[in-house]
C-alpha atoms as a PDB file:
ATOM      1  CA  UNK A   1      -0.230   3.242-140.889  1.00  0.00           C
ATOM      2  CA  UNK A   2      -1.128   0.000-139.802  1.00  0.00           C
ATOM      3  CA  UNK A   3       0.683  -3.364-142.206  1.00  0.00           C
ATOM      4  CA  UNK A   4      -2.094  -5.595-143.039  1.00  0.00           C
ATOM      5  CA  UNK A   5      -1.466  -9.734-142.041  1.00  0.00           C
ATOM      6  CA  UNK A   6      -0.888 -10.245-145.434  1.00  0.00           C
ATOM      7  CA  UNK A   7       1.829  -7.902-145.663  1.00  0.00           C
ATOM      8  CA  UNK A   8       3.451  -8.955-142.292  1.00  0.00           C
ATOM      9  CA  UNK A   9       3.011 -12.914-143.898  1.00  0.00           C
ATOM     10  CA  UNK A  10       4.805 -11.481-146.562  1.00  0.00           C
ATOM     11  CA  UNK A  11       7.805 -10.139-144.651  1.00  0.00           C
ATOM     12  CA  UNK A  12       8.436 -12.914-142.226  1.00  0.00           C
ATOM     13  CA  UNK A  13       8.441 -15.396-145.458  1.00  0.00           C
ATOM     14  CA  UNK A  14      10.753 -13.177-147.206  1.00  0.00           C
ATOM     15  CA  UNK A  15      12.712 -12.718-144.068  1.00  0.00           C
ATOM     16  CA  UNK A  16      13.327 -16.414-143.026  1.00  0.00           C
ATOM     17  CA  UNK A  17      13.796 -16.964-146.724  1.00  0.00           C
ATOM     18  CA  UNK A  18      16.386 -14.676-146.941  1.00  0.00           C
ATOM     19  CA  UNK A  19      17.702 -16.332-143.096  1.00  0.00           C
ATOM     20  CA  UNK A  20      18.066 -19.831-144.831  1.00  0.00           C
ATOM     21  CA  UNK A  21      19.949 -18.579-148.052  1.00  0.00           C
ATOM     22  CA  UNK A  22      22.608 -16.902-145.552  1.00  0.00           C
ATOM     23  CA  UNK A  23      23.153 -20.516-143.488  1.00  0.00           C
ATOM     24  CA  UNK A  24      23.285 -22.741-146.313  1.00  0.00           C
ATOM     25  CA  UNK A  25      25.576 -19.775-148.007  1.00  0.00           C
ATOM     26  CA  UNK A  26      27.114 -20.198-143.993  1.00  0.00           C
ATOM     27  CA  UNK A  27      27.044 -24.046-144.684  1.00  0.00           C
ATOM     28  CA  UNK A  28      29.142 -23.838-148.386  1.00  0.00           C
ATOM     29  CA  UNK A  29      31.590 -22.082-146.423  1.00  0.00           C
ATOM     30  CA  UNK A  30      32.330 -23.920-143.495  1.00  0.00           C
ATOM     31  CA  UNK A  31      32.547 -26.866-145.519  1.00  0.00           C
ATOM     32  CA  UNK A  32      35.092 -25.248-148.121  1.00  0.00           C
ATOM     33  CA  UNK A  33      37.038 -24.537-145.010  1.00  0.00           C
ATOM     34  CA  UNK A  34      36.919 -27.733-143.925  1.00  0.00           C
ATOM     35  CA  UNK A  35      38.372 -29.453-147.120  1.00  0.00           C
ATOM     36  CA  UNK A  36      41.288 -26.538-147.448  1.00  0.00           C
ATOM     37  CA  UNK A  37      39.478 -24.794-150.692  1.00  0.00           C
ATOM     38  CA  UNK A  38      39.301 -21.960-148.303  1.00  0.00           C
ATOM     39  CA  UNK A  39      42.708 -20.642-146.404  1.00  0.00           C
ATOM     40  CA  UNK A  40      41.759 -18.300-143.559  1.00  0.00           C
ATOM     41  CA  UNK A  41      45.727 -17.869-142.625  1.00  0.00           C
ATOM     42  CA  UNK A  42      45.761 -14.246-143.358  1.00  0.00           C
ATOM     43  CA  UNK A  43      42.447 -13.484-142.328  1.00  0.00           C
ATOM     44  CA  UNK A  44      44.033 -11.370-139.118  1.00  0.00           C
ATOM     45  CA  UNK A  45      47.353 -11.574-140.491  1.00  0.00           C
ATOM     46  CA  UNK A  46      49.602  -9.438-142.600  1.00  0.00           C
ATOM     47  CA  UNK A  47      51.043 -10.958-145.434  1.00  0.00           C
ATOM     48  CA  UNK A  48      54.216 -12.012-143.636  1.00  0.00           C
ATOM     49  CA  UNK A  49      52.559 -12.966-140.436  1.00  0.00           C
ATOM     50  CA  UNK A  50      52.212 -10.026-138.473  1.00  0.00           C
ATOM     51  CA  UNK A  51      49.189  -9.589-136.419  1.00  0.00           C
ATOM     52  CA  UNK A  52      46.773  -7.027-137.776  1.00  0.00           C
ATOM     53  CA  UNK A  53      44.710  -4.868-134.941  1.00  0.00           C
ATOM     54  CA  UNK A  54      41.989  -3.159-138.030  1.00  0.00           C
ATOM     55  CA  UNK A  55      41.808  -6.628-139.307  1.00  0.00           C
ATOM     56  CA  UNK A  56      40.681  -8.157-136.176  1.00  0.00           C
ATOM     57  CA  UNK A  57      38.485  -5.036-135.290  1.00  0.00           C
ATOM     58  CA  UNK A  58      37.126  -5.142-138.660  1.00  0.00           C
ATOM     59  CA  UNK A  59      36.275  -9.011-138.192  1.00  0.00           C
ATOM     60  CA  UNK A  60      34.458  -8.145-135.184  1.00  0.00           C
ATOM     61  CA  UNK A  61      32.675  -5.065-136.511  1.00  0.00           C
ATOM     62  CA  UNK A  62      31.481  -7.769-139.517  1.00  0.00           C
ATOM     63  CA  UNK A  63      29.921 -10.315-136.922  1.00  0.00           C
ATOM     64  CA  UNK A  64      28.157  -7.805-134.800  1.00  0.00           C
ATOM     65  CA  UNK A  65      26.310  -6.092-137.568  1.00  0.00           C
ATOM     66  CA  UNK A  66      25.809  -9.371-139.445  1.00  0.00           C
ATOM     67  CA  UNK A  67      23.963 -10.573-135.602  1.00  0.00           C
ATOM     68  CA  UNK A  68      22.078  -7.774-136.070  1.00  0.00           C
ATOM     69  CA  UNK A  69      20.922  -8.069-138.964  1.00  0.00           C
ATOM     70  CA  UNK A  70      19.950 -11.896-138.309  1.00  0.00           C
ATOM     71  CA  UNK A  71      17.583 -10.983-135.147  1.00  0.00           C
ATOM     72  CA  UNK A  72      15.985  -7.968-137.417  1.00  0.00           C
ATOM     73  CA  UNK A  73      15.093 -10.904-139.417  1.00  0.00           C
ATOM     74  CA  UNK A  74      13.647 -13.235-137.229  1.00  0.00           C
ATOM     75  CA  UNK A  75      12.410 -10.476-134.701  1.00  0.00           C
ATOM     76  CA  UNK A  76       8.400 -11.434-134.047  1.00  0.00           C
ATOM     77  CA  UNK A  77       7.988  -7.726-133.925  1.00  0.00           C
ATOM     78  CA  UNK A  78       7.829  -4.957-136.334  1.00  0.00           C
ATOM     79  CA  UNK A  79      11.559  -4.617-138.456  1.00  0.00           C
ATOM     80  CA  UNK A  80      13.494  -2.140-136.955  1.00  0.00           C
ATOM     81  CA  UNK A  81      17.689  -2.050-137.468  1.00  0.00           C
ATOM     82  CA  UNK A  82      18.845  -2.392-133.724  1.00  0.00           C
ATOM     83  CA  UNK A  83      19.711   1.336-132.295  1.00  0.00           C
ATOM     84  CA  UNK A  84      23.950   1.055-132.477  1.00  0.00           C
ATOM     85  CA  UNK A  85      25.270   3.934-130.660  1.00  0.00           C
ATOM     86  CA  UNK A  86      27.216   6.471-132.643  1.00  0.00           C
ATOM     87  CA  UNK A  87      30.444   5.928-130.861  1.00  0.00           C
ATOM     88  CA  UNK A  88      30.621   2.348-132.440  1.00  0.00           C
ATOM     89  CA  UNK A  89      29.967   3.330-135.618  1.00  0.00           C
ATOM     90  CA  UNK A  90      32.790   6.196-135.162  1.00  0.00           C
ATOM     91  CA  UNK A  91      35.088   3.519-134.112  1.00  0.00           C
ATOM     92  CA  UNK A  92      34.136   1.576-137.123  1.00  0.00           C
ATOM     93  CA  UNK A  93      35.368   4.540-139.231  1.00  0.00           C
ATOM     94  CA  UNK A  94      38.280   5.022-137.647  1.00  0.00           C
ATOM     95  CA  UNK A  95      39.433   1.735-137.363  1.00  0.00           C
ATOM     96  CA  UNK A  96      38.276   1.316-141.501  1.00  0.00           C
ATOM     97  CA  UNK A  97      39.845   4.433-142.083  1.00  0.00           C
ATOM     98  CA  UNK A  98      43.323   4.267-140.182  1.00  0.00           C
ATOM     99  CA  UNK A  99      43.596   0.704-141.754  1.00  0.00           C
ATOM    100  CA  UNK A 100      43.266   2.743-145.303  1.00  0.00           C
ATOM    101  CA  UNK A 101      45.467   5.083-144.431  1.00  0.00           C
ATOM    102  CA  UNK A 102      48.104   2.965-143.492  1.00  0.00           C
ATOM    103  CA  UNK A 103      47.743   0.406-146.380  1.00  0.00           C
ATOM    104  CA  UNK A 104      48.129   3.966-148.668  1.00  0.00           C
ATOM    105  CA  UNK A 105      51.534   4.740-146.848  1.00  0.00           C
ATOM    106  CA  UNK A 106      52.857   1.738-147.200  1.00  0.00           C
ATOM    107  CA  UNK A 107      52.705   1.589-150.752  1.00  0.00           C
ATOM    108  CA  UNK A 108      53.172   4.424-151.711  1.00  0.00           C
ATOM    109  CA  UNK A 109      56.870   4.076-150.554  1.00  0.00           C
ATOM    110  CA  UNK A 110      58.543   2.648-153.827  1.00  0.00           C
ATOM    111  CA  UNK A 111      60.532   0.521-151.440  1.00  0.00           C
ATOM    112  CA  UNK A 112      56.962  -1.179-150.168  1.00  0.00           C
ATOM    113  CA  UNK A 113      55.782  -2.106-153.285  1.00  0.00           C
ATOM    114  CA  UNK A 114      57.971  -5.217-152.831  1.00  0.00           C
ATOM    115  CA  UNK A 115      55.538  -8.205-151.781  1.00  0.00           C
ATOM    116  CA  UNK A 116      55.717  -8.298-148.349  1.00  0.00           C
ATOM    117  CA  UNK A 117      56.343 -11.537-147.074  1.00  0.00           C
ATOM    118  CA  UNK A 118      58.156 -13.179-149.775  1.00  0.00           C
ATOM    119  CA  UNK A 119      61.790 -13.444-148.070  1.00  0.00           C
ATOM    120  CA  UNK A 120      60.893 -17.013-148.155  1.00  0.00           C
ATOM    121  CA  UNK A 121      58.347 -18.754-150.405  1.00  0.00           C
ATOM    122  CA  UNK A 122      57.309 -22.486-150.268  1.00  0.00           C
ATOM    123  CA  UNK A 123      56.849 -24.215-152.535  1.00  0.00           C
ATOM    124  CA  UNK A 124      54.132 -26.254-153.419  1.00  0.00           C
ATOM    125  CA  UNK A 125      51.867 -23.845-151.049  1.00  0.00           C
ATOM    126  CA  UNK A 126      49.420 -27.013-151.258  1.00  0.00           C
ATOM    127  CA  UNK A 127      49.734 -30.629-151.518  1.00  0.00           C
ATOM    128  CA  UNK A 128      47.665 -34.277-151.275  1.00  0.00           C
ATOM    129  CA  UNK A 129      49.515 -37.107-149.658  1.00  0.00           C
ATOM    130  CA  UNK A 130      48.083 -40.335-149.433  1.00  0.00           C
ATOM    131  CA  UNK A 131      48.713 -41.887-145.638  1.00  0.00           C
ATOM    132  CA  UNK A 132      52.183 -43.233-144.884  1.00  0.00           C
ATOM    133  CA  UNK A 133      53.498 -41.537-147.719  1.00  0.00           C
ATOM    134  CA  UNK A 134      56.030 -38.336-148.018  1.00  0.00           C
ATOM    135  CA  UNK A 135      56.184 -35.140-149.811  1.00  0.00           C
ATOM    136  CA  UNK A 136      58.919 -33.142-149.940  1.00  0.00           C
ATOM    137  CA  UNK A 137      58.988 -29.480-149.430  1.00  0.00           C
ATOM    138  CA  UNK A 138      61.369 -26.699-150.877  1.00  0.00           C
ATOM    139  CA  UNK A 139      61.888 -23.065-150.080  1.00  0.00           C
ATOM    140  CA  UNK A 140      63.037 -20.312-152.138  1.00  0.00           C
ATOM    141  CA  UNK A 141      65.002 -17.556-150.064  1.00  0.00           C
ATOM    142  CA  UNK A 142      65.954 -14.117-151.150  1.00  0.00           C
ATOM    143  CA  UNK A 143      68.768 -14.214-148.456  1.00  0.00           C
ATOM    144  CA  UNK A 144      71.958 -16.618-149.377  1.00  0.00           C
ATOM    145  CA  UNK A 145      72.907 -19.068-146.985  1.00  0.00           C
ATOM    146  CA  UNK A 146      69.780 -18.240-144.853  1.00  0.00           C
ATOM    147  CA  UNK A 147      68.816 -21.043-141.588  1.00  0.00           C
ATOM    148  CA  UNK A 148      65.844 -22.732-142.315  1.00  0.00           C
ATOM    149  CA  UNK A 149      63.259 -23.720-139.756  1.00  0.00           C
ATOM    150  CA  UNK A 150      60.814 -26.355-141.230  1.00  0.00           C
ATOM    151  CA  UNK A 151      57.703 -26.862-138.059  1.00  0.00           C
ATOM    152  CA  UNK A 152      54.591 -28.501-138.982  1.00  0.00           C
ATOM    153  CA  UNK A 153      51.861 -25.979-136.917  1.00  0.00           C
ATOM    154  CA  UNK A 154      48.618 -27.864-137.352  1.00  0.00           C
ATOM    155  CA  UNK A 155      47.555 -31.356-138.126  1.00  0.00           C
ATOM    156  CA  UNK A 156      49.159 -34.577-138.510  1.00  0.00           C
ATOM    157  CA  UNK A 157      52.235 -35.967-139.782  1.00  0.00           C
ATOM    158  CA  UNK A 158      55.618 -34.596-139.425  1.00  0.00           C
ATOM    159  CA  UNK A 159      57.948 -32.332-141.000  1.00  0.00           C
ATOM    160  CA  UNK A 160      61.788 -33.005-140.789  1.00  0.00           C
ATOM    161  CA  UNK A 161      64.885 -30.220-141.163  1.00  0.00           C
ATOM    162  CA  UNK A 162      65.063 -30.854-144.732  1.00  0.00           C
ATOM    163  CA  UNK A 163      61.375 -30.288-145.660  1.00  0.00           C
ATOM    164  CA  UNK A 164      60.466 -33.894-145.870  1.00  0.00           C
ATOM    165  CA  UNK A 165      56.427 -34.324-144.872  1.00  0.00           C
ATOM    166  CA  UNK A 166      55.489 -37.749-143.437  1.00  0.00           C
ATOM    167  CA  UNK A 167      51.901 -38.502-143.820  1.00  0.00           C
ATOM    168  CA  UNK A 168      50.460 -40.562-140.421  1.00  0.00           C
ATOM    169  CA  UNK A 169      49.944 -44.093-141.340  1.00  0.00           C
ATOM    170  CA  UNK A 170      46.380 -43.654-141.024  1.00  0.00           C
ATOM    171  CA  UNK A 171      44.354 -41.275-140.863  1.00  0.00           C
ATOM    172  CA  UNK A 172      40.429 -40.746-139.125  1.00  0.00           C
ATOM    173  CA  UNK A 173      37.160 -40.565-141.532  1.00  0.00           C
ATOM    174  CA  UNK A 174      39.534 -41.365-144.635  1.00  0.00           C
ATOM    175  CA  UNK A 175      40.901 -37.949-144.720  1.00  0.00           C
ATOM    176  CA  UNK A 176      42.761 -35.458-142.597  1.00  0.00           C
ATOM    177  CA  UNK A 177      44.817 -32.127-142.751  1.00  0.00           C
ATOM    178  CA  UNK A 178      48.445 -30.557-141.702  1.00  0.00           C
ATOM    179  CA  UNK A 179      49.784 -26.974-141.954  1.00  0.00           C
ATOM    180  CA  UNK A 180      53.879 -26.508-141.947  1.00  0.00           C
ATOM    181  CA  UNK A 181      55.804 -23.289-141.875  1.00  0.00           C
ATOM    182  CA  UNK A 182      59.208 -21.977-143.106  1.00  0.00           C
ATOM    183  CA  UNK A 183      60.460 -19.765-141.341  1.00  0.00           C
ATOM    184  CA  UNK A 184      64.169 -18.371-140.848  1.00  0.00           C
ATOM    185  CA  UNK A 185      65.694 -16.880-137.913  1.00  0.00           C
ATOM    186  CA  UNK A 186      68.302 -14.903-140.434  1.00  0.00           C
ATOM    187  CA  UNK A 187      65.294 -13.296-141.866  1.00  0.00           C
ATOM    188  CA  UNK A 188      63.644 -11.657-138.982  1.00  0.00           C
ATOM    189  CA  UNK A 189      59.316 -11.768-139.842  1.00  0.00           C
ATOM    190  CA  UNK A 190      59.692 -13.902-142.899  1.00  0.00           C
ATOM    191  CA  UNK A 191      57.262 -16.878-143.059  1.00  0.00           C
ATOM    192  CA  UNK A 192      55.277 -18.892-145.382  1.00  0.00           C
ATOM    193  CA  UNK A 193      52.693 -21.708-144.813  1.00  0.00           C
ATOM    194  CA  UNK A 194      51.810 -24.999-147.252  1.00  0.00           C
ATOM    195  CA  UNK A 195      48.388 -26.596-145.788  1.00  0.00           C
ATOM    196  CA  UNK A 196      48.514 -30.606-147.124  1.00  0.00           C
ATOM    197  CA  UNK A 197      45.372 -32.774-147.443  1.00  0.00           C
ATOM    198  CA  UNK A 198      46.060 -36.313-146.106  1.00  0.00           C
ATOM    199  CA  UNK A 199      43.484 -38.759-147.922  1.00  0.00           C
ATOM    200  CA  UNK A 200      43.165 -42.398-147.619  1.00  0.00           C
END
């Protein structure tokens, strides 16, 4: 059965419709990334830091079916879902699933239901500093007497041993960004993260 033109007008208008919702949704993002609304710290991370393998796979998994799904859309020829072969979508399951399982295990160990990650928690987790100015950091540590390690990982300004943020005296476009961690080497995988907005 043949699709008449005005059908296949239709489609491609609904497609590249649909095409420009996702980018300027794509757009919103990217731009609450940009001023720190959005953190993406964890996004392949355990809470705690740890590098997560299913998160990462899961990421990718996310960006190749969303790619296919953007050239079904824009595709000159007749819709069709591109032809994935079954062993990707097993590994799909299997990374899903193990990632389930494990997250089930964890948990359901009375001694996991702790919140991972919060050996050290720092507080405030977000701040605005004008340029040239300070803010100073604190950390609360379930560990007495615990070293801590105060690095600023991203951005401007600097950080010193006590927790004390220096904003740069000025800063590009008006406004700019910094990420510090707390860390503790008496706490083996305990870490926390405070992302400041610099603006002028």
């Amino acid at each position: 059965m043949e699709t008449s033109p005005a059908m296949q007008t239709l489609t491609l208008v609904c497609g590249y419709t649909i095409c420009v919702l996702i980018g300027l949704l794509g757009l919103v993002v990217l731009w609450k990334i940009f001023d720190g609304s959005i953190d993406l710290s964890e996004l392949l991370d355990e809470t705690g830091g740890g590098a997560s393998m299913s998160r990462f796979q899961l990421l990718i998994f996310t960006f190749v079916f969303a790619f296919s799904l953007f050239l079904v859309i824009v595709s000159a020829k007749t819709p069709a879902f591109p032809n994935i072969p079954g062993t990707v979508l097993s590994l799909l399951g299997i990374s899903g699933s193990s990632y389930l399982v494990s997250k089930g295990i964890q948990f359901s160990d009375p001694a996991a239901l702790r919140a991972q990650g919060t050996e050290i928690v720092i507080s405030p987790n977000k701040a605005t500093v004008a340029p040239g100015k300070t803010q100073q950091f604190t950390a609360d540590v379930s560990k007495a007497g615990a070293k801590l390690v105060w690095e600023k990982i991203a951005g401007d300004g600097s950080i010193d041993a006590t927790g004390m943020f220096t904003a740069p005296a000025t800063v590009t476009g008006g406004h700019s960004y910094a990420t510090i961690q707390i860390s503790s080497p008496d706490i083996p995988g305990a870490v926390d993260l405070a992302v400041i907005t610099i603006v002028s």
